[in-house]
Protein backbone atom coordinates (compact mmCIF):
# COMPACT_ATOMS: atom_id res chain seq x y z
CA UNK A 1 129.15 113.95 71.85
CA UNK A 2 126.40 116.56 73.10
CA UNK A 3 125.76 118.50 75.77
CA UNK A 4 122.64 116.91 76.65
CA UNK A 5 124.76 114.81 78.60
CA UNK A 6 127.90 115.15 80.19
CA UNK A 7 130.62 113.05 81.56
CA UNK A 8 133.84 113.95 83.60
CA UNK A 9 136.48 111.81 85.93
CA UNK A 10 136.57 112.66 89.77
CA UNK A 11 138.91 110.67 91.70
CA UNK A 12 138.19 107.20 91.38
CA UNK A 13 134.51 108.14 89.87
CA UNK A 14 133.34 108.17 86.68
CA UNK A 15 130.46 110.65 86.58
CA UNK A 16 127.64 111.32 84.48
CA UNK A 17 125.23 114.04 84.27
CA UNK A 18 121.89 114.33 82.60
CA UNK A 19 122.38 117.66 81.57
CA UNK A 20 118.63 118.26 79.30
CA UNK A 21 116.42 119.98 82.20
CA UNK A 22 114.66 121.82 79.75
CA UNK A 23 113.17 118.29 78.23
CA UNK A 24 113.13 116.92 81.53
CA UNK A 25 116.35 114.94 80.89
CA UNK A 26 114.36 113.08 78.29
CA UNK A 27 116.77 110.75 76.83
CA UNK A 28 117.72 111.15 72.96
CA UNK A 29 119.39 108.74 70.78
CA UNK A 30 122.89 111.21 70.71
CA UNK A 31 122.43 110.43 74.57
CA UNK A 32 122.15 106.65 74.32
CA UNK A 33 125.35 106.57 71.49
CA UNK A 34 127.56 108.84 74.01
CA UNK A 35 126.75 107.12 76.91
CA UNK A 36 127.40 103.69 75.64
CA UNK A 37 130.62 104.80 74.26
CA UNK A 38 131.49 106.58 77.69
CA UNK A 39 130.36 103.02 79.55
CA UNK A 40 132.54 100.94 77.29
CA UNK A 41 135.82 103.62 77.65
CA UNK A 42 135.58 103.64 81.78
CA UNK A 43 134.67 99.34 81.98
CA UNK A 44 138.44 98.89 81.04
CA UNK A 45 139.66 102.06 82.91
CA UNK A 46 141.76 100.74 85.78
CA UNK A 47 141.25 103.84 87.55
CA UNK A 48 137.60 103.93 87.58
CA UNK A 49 135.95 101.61 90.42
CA UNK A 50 132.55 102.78 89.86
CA UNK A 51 130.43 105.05 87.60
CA UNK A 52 127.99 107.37 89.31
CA UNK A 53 124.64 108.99 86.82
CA UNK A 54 122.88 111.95 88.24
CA UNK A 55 120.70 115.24 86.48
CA UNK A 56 120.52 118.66 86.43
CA UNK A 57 117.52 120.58 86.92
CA UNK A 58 115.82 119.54 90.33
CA UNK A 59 112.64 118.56 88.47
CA UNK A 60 112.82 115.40 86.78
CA UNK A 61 116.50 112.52 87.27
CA UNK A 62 114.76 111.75 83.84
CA UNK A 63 110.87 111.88 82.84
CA UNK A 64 111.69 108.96 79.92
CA UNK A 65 112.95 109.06 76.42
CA UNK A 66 112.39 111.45 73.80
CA UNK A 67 109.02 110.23 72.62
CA UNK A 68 108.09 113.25 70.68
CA UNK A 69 111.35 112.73 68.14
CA UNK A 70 110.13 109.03 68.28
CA UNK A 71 106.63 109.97 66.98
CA UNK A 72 107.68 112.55 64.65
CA UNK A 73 110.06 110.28 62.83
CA UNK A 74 107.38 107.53 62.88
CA UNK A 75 104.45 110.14 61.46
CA UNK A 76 106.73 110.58 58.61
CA UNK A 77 107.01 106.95 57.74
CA UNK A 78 110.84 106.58 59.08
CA UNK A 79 110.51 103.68 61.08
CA UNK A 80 113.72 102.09 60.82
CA UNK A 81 115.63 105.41 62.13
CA UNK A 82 112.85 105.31 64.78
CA UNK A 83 113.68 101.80 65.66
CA UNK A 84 117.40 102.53 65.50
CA UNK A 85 117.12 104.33 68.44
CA UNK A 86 115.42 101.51 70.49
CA UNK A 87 118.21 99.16 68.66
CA UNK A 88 120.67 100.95 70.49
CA UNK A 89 118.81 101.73 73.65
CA UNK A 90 118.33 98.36 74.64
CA UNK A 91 122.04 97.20 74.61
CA UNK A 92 122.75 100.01 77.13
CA UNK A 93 120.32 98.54 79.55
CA UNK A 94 121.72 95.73 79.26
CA UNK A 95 125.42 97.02 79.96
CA UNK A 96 124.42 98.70 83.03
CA UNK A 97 122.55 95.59 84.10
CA UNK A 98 126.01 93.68 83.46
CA UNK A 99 128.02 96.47 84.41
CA UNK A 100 131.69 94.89 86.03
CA UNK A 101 131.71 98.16 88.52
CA UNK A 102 128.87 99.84 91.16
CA UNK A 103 127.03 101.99 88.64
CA UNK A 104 125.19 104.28 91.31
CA UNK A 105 121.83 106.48 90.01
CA UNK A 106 121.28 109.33 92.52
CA UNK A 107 117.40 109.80 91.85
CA UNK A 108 115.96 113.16 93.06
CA UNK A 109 112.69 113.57 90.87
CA UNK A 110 110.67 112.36 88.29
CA UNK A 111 112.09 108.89 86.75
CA UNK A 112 110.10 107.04 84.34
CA UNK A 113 110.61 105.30 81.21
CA UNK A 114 113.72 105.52 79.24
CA UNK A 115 115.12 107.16 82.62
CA UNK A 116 114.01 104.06 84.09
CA UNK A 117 116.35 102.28 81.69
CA UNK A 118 119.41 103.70 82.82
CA UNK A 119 119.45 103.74 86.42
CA UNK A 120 117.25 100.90 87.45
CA UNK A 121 119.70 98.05 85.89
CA UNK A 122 122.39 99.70 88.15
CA UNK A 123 123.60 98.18 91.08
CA UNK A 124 122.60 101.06 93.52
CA UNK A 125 119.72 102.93 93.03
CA UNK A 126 119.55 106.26 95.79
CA UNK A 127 116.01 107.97 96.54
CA UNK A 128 116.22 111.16 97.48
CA UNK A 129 113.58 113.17 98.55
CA UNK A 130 111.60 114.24 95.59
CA UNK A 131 112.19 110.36 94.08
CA UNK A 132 108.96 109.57 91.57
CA UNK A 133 108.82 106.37 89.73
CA UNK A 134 106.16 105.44 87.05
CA UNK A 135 105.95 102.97 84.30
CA UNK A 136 102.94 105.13 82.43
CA UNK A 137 103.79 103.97 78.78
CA UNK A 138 100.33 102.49 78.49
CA UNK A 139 98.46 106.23 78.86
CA UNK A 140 100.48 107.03 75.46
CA UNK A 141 99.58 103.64 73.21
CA UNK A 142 103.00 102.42 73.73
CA UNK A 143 103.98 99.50 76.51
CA UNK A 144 106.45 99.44 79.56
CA UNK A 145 109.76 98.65 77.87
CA UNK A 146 113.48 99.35 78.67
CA UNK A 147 113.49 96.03 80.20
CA UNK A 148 110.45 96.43 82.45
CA UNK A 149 109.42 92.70 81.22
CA UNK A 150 112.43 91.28 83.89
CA UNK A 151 112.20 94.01 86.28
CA UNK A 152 107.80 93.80 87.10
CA UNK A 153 107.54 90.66 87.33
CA UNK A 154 110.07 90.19 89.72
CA UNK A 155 108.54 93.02 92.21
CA UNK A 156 107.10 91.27 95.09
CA UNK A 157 103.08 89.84 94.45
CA UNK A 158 101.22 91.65 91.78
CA UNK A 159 102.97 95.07 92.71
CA UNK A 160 104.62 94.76 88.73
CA UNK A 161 101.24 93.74 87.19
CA UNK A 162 99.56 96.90 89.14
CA UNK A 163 102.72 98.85 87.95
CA UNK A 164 102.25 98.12 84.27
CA UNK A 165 98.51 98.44 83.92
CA UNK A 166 98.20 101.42 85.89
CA UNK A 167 101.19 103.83 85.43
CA UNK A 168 100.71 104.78 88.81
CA UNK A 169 103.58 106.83 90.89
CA UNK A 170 105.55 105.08 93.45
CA UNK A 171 107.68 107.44 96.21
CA UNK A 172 110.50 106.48 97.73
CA UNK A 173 108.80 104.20 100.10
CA UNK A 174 106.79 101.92 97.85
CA UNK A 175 110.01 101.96 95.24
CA UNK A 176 112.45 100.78 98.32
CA UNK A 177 109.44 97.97 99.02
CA UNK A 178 109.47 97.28 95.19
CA UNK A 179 113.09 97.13 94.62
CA UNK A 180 112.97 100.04 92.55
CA UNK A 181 115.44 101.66 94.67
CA UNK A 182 117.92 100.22 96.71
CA UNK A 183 118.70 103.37 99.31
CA UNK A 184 116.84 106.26 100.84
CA UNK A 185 118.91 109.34 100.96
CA UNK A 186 118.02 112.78 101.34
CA UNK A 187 118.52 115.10 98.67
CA UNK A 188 120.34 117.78 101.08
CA UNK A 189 123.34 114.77 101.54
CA UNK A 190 123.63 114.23 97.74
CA UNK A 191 126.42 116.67 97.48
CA UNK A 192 128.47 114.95 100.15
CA UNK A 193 127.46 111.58 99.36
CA UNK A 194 129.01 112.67 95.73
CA UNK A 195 131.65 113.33 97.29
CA UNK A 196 132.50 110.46 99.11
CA UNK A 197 131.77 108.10 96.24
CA UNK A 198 135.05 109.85 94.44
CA UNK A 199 137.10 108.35 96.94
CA UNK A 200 138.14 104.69 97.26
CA UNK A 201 135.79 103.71 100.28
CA UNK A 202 133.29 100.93 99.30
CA UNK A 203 129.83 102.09 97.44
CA UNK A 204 128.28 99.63 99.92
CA UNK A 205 129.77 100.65 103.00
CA UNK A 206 129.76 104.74 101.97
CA UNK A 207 125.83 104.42 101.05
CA UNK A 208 124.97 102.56 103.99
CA UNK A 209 126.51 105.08 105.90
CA UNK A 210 124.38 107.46 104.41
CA UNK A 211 121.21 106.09 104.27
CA UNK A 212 118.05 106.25 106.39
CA UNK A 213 115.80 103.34 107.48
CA UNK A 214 113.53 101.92 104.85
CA UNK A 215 110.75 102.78 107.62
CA UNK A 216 108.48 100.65 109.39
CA UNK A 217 107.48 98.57 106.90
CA UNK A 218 106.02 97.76 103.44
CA UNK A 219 102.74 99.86 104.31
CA UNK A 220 104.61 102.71 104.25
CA UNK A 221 103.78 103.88 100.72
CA UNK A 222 100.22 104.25 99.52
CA UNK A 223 100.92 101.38 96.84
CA UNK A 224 102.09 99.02 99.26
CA UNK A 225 98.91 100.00 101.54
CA UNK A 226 96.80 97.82 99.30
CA UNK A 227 99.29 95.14 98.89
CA UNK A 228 96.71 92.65 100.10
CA UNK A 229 94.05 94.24 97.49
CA UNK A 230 96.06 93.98 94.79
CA UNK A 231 97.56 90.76 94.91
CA UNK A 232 94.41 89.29 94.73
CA UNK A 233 92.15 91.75 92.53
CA UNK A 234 95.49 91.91 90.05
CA UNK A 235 96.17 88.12 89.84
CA UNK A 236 93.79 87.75 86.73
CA UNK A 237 95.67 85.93 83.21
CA UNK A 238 93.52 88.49 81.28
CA UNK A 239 92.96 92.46 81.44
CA UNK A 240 89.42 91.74 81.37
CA UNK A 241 89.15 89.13 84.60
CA UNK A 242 91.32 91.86 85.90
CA UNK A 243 88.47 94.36 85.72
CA UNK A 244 86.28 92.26 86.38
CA UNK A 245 87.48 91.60 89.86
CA UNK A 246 88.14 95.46 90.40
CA UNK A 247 84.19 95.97 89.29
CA UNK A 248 83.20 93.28 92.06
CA UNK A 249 85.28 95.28 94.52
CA UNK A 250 84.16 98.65 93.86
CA UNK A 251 80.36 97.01 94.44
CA UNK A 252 80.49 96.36 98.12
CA UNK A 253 84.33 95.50 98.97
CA UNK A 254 86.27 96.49 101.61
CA UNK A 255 88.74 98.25 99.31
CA UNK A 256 85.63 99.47 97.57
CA UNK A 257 86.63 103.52 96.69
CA UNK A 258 90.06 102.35 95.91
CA UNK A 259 89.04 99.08 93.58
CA UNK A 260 86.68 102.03 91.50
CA UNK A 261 89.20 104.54 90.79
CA UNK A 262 91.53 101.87 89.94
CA UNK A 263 89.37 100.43 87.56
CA UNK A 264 88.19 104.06 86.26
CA UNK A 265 92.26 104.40 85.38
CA UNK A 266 92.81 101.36 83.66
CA UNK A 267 89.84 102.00 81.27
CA UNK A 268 91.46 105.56 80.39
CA UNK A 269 94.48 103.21 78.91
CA UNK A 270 95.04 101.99 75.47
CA UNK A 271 93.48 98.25 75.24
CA UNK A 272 96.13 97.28 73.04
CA UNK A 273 98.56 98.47 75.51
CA UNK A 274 96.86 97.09 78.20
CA UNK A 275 97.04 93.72 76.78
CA UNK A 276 100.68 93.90 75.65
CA UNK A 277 102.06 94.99 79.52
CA UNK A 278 100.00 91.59 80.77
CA UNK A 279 101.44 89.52 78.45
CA UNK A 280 105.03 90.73 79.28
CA UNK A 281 104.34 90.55 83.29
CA UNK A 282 102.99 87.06 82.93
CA UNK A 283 105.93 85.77 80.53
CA UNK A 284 108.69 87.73 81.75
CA UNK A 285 109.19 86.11 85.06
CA UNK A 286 110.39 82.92 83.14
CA UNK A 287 112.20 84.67 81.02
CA UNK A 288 116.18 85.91 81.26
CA UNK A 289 117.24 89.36 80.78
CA UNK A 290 118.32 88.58 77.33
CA UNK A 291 115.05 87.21 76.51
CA UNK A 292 113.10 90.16 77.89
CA UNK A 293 115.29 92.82 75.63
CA UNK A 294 114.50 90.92 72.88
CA UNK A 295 111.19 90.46 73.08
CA UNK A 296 110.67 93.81 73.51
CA UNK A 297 112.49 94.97 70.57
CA UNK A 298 109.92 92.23 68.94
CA UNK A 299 107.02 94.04 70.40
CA UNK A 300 108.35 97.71 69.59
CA UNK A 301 108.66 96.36 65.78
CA UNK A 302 105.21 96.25 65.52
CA UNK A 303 103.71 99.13 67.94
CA UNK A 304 106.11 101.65 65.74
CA UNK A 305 103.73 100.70 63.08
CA UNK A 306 100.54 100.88 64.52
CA UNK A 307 98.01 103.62 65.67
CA UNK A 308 98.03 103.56 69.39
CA UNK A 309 101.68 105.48 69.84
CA UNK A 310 100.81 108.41 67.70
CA UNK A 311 97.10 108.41 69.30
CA UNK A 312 98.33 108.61 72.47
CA UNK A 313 101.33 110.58 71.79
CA UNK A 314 99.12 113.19 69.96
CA UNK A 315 97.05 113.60 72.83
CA UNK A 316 99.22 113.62 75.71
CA UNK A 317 102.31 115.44 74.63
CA UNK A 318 101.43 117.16 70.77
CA UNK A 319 97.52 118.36 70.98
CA UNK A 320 97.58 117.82 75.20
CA UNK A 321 93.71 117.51 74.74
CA UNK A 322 94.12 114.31 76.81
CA UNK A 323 91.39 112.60 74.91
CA UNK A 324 92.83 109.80 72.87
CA UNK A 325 90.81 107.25 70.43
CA UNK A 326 92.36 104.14 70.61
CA UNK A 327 91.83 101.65 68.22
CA UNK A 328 90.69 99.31 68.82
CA UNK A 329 88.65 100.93 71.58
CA UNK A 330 87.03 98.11 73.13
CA UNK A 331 89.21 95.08 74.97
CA UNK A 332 86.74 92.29 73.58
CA UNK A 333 88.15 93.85 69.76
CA UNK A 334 91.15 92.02 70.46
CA UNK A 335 92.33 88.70 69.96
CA UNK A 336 94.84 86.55 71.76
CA UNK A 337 96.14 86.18 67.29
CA UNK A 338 96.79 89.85 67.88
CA UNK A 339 98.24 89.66 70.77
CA UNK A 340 100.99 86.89 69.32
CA UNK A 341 101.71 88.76 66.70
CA UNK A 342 103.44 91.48 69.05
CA UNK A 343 105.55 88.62 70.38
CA UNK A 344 106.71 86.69 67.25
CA UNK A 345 110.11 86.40 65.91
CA UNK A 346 111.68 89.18 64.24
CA UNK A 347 112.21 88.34 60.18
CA UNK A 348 115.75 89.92 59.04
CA UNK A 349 114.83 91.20 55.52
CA UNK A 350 111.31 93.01 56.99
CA UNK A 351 111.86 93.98 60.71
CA UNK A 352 115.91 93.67 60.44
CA UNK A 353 116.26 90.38 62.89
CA UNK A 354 116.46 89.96 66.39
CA UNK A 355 118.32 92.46 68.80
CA UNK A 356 121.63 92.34 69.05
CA UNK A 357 122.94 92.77 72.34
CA UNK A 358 126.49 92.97 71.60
């Protein structure tokens, strides 16, 4: 166990608490093992009816996994410790997705990545009032994982494809209008609403009580504001016809300001990465949750080895000179061949086989 995370029995609650402010509540692999083990233990606990995950700290619910231990094991040529952790990750997405009791996240900050893992596959996901969401994996070289190829493609239009090529923040509004989050609450009832969820009164009928209108409607949010824009401008079956139609827009559209600085972010991205979130979107929504773990462990496999994570790593979180070189630089230097090989079957003697979500 650790005391990056911490777990304790009130009344009929199970309770966790992201206890690694300091980090952000980045999630580490001793996390993932202890939480999985804590899952398991309370699933067959009679007198547990639901599990509730919150964080210390105020800042961040949790800002994503602990990439920097990722990319320092990976610099040094350990890859299959490195992939351990996602080997292990992965399954406990997929318990909370199947969890048998309301697993509740009470969100109040920054959530993104691996955070994203282990509160969006819960059956109740609260807002409060300093709720951030982002999918920004492909600023660092790496792609949106944790089972972000089910959950963006099912977000209504092209709101996932925007999502995943973009990394752009979503507030409570736009994340209620995604499906992100299922409840609006403010952060000055968390305490209470805590409180009531140790008790035996249904989570749907206590967070109902507690929460406030989802608002007037999807327009809300500043994402959802250009819902019409980007349904159509993000509706391309390649990064580059993606671009493309962004480029068109910034020349004279209506959405003209918006369609440049769009298209002015995306080309600050990894092209790899770029191509890899596409891919997922577009595949995912035929896909079952199963599939999507495992073809993310199949994509993770190969990224681990490449040179866009420690790039992008390097120059976001290690030299912070925000200035990575991807390679290769240039969208046109990749091939759909390179693109396949991201998604292809896992050998058991080289890449240790397929996931196992057991």
């Amino acid at each position: 166990m650790t005391d990056d995370i911490l777990f304790e029995r009130q009344g009929a609650a199970g309770i966790i608490t992201l206890n690694r402010p300091q980090a952000l509540n980045a999630v580490s692999h001793d996390m993932v093992l202890a939480m999985r083990e804590q899952l398991d233990a309370w699933a067959d606990d009679p007198a547990i009816t639901r599990v509730v995950i919150r964080a210390n700290g105020g800042k961040a619910f949790s800002a994503g996994g602990d990439i920097r231990a990722l990319y320092d094991l990976g610099e040094t040529g350990h890859y299959d410790k490195a992939l351990q952790f996602w080997r292990d990750e992965y399954p406990l997405n997929a318990v909370i997705k199947n969890y048998r009791k309301p697993y509740v996240a009470l969100i109040d900050g920054i959530v993104m990545g691996g955070g994203v893992g282990i509160s969006v596959h819960g059956s109740h996901r609260v807002a409060g009032d300093k709720f951030s969401f982002a999918m920004p994996e492909v600023s660092i070289g790496f792609f949106p994982d944790v089972g972000a190829t089910w959950f963006l493609p099912r977000m209504p239009g092209e709101i996932g494809t925007f999502c995943a090529l973009t990394g752009q923040r979503f507030g409570a509004a736009d994340s209620l209008a995604a499906g992100i989050a299922t409840h609006r609450i403010p952060s000055a009832r968390f305490a209470d609403l805590l409180d009531g969820l140790t008790g035996t009164v249904s989570v749907d009928a206590l967070l109902a009580a507690f929460a406030e209108p989802a608002g007037g409607g999807e327009g809300d949010g500043p994402v959802f504001a250009q819902r019409g824009a980007i349904d159509w401008l993000f509706a391309g079956d390649s990064v580059e016809a993606i671009l493309d139609a962004l480029d068109r827009e910034a020349a004279g559209g209506d959405n003209a300001d918006w369609a440049a600085s769009t298209a002015a972010l995306m080309r600050t991205k990894s092209p790899l990465s770029l191509k890899l979130a596409l891919a997922q979107v577009r595949r995912g929504g035929t896909f079952d949750f199963a599939t999507c773990m495992r073809t993310e462990m199949r994509i993770v496999s190969r990224v681990i080895r490449g040179h866009d994570f420690y790039e992008g790593v390097r120059a976001v979180i290690v030299d912070k000179d925000n200035a990575p070189r991807w390679q290769p630089a240039q969208l046109a230097l990749i091939g759909d061949s390179e693109v396949e090989r991201h998604f292809a079957p896992l050998d058991e003697a080289r890449d240790g086989g397929e996931l196992d979500l057991s």
